[in-house]
C-alpha atoms as a PDB file:
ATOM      1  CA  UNK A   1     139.835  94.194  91.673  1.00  0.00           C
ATOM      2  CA  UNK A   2     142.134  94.850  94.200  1.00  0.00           C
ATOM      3  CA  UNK A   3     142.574  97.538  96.871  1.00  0.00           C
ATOM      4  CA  UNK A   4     144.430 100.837  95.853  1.00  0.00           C
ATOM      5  CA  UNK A   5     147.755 101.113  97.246  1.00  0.00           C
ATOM      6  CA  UNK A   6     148.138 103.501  99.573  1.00  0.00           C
ATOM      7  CA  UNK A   7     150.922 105.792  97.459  1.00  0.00           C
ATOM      8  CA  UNK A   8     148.943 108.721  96.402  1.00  0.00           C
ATOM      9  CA  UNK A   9     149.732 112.489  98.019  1.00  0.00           C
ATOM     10  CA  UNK A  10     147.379 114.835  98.935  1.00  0.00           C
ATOM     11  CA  UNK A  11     147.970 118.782  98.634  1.00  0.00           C
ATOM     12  CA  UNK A  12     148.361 118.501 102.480  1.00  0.00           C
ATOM     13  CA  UNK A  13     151.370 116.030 102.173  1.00  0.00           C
ATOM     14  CA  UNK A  14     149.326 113.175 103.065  1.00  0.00           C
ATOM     15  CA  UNK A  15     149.643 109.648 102.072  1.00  0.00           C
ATOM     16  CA  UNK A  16     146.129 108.085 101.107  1.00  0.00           C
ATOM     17  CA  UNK A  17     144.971 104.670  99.362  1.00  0.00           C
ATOM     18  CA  UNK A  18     142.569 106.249  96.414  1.00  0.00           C
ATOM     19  CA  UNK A  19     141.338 104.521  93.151  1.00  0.00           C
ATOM     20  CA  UNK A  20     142.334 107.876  91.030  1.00  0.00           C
ATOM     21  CA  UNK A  21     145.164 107.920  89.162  1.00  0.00           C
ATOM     22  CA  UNK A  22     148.191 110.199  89.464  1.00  0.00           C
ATOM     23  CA  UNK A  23     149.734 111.946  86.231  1.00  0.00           C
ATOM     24  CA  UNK A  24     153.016 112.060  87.909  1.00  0.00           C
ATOM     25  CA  UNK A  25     155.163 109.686  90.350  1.00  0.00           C
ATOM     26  CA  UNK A  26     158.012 110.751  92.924  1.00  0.00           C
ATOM     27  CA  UNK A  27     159.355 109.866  95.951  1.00  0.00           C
ATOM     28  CA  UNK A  28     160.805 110.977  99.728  1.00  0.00           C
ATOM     29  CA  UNK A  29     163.982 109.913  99.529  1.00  0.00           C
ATOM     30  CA  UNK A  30     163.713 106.211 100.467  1.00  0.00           C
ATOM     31  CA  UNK A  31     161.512 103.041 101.165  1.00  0.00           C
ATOM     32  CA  UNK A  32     158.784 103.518 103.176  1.00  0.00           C
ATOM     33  CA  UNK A  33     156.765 100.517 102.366  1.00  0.00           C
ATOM     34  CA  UNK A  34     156.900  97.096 104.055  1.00  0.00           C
ATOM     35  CA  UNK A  35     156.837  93.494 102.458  1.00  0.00           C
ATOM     36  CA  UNK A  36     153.397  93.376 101.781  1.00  0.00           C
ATOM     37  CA  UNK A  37     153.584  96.816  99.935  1.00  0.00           C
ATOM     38  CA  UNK A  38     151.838  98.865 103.287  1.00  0.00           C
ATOM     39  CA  UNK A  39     153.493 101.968 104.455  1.00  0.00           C
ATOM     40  CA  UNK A  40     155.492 101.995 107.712  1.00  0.00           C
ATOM     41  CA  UNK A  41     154.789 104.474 110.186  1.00  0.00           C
ATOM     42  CA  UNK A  42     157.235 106.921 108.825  1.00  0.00           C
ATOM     43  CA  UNK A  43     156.440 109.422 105.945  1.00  0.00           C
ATOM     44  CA  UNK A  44     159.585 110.376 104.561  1.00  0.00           C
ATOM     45  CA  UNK A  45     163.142 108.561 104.374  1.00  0.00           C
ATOM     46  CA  UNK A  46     165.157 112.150 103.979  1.00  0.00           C
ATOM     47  CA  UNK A  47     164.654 115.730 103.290  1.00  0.00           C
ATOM     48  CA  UNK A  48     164.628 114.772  99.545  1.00  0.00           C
ATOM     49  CA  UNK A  49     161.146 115.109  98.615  1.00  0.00           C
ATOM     50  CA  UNK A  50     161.108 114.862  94.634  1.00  0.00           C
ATOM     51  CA  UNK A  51     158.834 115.078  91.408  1.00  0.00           C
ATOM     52  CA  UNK A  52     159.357 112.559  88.414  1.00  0.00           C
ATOM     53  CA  UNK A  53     158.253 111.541  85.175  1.00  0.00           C
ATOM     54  CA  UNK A  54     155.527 108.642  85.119  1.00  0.00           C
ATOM     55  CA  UNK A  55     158.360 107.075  82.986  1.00  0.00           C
ATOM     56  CA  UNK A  56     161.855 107.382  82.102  1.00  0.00           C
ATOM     57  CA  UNK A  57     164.041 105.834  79.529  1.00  0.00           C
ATOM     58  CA  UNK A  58     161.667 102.753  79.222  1.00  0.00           C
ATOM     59  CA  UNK A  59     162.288 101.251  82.799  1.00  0.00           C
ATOM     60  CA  UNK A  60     159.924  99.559  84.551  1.00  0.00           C
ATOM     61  CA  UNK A  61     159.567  98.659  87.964  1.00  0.00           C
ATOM     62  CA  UNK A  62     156.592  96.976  90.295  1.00  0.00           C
ATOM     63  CA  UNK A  63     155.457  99.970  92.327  1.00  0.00           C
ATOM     64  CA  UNK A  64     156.013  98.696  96.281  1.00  0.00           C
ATOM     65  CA  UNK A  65     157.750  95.917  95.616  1.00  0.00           C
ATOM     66  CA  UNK A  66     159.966  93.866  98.196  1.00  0.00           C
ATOM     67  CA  UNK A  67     163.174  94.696  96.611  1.00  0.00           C
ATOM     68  CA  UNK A  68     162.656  98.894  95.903  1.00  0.00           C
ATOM     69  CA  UNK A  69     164.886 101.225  97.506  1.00  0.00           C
ATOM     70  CA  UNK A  70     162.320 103.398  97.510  1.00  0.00           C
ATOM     71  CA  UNK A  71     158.966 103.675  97.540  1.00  0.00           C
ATOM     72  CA  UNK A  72     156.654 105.251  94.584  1.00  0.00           C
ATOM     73  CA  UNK A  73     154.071 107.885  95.208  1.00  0.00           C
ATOM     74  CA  UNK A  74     151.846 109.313  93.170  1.00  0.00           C
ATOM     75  CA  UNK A  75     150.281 112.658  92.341  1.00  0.00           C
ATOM     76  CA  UNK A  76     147.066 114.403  90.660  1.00  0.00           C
ATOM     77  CA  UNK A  77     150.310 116.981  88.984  1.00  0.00           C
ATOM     78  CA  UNK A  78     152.834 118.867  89.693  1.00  0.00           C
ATOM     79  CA  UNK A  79     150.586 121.402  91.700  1.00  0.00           C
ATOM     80  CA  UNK A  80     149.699 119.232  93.859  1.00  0.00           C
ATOM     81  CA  UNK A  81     153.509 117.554  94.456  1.00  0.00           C
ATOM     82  CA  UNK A  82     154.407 121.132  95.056  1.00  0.00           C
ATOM     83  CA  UNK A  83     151.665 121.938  97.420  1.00  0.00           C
ATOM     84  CA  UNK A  84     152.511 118.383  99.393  1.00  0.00           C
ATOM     85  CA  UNK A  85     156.274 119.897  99.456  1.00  0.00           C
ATOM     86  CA  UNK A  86     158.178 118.076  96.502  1.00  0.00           C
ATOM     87  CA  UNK A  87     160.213 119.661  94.017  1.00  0.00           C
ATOM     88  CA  UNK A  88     161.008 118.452  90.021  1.00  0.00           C
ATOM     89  CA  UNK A  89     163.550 116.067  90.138  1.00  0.00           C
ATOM     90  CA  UNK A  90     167.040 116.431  88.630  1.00  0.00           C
ATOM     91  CA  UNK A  91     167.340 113.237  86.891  1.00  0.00           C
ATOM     92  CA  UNK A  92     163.994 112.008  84.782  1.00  0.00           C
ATOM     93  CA  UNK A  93     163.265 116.112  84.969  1.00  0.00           C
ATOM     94  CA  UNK A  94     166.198 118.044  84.230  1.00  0.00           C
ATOM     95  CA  UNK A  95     164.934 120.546  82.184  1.00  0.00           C
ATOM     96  CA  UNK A  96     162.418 121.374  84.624  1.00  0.00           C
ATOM     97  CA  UNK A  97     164.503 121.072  87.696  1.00  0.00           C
ATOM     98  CA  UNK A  98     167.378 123.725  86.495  1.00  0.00           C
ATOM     99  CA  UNK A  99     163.582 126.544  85.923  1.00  0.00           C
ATOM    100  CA  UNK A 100     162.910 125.492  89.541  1.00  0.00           C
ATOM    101  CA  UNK A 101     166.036 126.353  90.741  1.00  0.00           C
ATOM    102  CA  UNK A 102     166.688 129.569  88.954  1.00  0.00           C
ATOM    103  CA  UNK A 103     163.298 130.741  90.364  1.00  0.00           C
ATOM    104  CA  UNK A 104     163.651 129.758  93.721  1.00  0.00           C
ATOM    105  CA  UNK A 105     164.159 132.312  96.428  1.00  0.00           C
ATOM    106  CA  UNK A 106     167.897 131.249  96.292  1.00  0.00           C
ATOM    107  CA  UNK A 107     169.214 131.486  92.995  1.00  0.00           C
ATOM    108  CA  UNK A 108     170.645 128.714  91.110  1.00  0.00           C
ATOM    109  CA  UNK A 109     170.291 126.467  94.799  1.00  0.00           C
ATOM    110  CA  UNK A 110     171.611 123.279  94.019  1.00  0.00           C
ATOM    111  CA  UNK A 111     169.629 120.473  95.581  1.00  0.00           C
ATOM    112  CA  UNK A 112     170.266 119.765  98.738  1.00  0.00           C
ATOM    113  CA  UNK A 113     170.268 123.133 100.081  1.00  0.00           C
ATOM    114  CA  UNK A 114     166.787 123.604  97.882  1.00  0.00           C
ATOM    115  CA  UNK A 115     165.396 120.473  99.933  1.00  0.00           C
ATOM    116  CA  UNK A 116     166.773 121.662 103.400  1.00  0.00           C
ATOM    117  CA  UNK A 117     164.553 125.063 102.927  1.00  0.00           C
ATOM    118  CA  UNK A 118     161.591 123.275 101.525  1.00  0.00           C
ATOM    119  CA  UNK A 119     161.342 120.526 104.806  1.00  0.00           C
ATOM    120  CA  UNK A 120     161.788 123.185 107.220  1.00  0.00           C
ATOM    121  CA  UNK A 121     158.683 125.099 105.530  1.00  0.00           C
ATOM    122  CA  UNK A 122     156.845 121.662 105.242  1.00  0.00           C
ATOM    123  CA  UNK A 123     157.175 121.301 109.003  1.00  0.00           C
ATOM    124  CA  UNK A 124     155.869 124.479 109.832  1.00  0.00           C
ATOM    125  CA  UNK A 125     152.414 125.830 109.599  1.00  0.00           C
ATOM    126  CA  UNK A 126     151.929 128.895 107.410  1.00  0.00           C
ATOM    127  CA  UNK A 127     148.439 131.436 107.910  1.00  0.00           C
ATOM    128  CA  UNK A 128     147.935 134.091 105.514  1.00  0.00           C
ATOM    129  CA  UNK A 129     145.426 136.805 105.778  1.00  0.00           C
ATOM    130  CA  UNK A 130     143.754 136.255 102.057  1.00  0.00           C
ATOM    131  CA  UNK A 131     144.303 134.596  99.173  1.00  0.00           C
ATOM    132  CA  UNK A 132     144.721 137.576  97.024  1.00  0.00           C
ATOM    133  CA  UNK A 133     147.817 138.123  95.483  1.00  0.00           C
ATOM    134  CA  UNK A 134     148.849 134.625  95.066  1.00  0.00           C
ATOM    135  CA  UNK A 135     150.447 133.204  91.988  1.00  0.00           C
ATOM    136  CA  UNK A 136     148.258 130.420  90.203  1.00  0.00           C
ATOM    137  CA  UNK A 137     149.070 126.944  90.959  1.00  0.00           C
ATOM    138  CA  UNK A 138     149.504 127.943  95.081  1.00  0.00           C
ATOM    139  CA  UNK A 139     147.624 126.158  96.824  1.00  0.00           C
ATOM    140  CA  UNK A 140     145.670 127.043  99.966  1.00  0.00           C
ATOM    141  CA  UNK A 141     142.965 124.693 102.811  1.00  0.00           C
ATOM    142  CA  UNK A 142     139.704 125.951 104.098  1.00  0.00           C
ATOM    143  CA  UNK A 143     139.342 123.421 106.861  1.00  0.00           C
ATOM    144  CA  UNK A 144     139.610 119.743 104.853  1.00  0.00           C
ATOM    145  CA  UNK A 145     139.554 121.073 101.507  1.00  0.00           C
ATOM    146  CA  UNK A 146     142.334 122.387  99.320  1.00  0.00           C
ATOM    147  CA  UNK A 147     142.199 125.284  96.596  1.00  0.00           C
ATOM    148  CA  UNK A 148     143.766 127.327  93.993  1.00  0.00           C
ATOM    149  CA  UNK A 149     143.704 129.709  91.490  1.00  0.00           C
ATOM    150  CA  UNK A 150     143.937 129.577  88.035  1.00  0.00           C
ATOM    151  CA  UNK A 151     143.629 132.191  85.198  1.00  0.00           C
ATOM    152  CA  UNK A 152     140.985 134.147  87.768  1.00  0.00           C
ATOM    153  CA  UNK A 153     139.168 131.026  88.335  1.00  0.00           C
ATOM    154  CA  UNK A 154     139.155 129.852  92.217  1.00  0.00           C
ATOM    155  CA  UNK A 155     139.474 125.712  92.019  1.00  0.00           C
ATOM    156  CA  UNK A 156     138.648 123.250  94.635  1.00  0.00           C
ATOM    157  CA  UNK A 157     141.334 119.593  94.425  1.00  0.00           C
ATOM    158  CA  UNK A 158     139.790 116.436  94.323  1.00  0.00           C
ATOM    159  CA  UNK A 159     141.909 112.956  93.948  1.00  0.00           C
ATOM    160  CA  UNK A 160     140.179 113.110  90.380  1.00  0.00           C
ATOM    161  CA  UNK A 161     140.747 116.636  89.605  1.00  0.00           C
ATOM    162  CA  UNK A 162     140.447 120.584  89.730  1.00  0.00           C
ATOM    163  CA  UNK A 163     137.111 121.643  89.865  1.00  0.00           C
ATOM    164  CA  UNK A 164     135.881 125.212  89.595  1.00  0.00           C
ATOM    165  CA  UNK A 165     134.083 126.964  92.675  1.00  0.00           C
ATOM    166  CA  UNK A 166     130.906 129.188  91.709  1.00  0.00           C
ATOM    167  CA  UNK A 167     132.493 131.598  94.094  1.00  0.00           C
ATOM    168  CA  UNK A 168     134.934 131.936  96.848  1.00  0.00           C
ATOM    169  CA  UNK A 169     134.365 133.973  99.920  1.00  0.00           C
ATOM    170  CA  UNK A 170     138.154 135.277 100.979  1.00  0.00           C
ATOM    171  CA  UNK A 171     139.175 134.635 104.531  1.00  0.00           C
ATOM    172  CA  UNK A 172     142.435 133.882 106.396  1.00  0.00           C
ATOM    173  CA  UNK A 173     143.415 130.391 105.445  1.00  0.00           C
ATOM    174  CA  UNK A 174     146.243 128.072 105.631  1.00  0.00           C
ATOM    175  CA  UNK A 175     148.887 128.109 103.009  1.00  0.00           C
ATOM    176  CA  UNK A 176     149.597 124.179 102.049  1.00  0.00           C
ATOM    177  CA  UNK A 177     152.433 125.550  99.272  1.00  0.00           C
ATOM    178  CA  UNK A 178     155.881 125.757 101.034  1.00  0.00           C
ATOM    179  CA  UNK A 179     156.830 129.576 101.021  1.00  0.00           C
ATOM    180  CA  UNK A 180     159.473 129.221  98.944  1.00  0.00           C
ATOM    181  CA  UNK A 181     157.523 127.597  96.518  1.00  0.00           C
ATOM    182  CA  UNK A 182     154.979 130.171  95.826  1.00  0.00           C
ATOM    183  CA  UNK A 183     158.115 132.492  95.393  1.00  0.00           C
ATOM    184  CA  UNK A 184     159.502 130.128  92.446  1.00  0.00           C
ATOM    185  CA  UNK A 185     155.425 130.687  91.066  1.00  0.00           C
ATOM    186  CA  UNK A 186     155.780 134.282  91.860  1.00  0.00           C
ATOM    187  CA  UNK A 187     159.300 134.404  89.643  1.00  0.00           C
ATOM    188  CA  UNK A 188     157.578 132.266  86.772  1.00  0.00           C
ATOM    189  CA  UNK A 189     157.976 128.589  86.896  1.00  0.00           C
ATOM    190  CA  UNK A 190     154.987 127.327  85.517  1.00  0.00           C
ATOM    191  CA  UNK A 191     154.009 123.469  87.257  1.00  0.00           C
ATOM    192  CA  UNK A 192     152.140 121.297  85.048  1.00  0.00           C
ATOM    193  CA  UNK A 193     148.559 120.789  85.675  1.00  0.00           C
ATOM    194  CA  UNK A 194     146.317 117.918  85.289  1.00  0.00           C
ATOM    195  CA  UNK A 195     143.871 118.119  81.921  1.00  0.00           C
ATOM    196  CA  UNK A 196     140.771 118.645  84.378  1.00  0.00           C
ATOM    197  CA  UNK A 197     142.710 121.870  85.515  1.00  0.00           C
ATOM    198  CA  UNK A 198     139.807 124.279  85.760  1.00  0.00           C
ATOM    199  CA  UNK A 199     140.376 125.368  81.977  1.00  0.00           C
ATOM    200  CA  UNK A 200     143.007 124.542  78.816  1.00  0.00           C
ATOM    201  CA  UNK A 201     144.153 120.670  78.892  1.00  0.00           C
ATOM    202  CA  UNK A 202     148.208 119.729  79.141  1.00  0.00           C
ATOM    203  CA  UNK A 203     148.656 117.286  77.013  1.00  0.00           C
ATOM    204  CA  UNK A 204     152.216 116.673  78.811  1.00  0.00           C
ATOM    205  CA  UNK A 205     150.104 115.792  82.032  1.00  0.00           C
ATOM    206  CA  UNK A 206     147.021 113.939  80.624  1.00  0.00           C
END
């Protein structure tokens, strides 16, 4: 078998070579892979950090190769894509795209104001005080590690899944969820969650 790619996003926007499977794909807005489908030094092409469908319409496409225009990334869901800084993309994800934007902090923003908001906030760093208070599905790091909440229940990311913590101490920590984000969770868009989500399986992200 051969090595993992190194396409799949962590809640902290990092790009890591993992054997897990994502349940969703998206992109940064360009190529960042080389010949030999390895990343490039850069992380991101443009401030267009999206969320997609694993597929669309029946197309298919070798992920990294030579002749993309962009390079595929992967995702455990859509909680962690948001947590990482993407956003549901207006194409393959429509639907979802038009709840996103009419419960982001902006109303109705159309996209590329949404993704000039969301890469300023992924370039800063963002400390809150505790934990409590914040919508499911935003995510937060205690040192290396990544939570979130869930229906009450306080659930620690892996590249495999959501696993529930037998308790959780609260502290200040380091919000990984863009800002604005949590506000569109706040004002009710619901992200999808992968099937070992701490609870209730999505069959739209199994």
């Amino acid at each position: 078998m051969s090595d993992p790619l190194q396409n799949r996003v962590t809640p902290f926007g990092e790009i890591v070579a993992v054997s897990a499977r994502g349940a969703m794909m998206g992109n940064r807005g360009g190529r960042l892979h080389d010949d030999h489908k390895r990343l490039r030094r850069r992380r991101w092409a443009s401030k267009a950090w999206i969320c997609c469908e694993l597929s669309f319409k029946g197309w298919h496409r070798e992920v990294m190769a030579p002749r993309n225009t962009y390079t595929e990334l992967f995702f455990l869901d859509e909680v962690t894509a948001l947590a990482a800084g993407h956003r549901p993309c207006f194409e393959c994800r429509r639907v979802d795209a038009r709840a996103f934007a009419a419960a982001f902090p902006e109303k109705e923003a159309r996209a590329g104001r949404m993704d000039e908001i969301l890469h300023a906030e992924r370039l800063a760093e963002h400390r809150i005080e505790t934990t409590v208070g914040l919508p499911d599905g935003a995510v937060w790091a205690d040192d290396q590690e990544a939570f979130t909440r869930r229906g009450g229940m306080i659930l620690r990311w892996s590249p495999e899944g959501w696993h529930e913590m037998a308790k959780w101490r609260d502290k200040p920590v380091r919000l990984l969820t863009p800002p604005a984000v949590v506000t569109a969770l706040c004002n009710g868009f619901e992200p999808r969650w992968h099937h070992a989500g701490g609870g209730s399986s999505d069959p739209a992200s199994s």
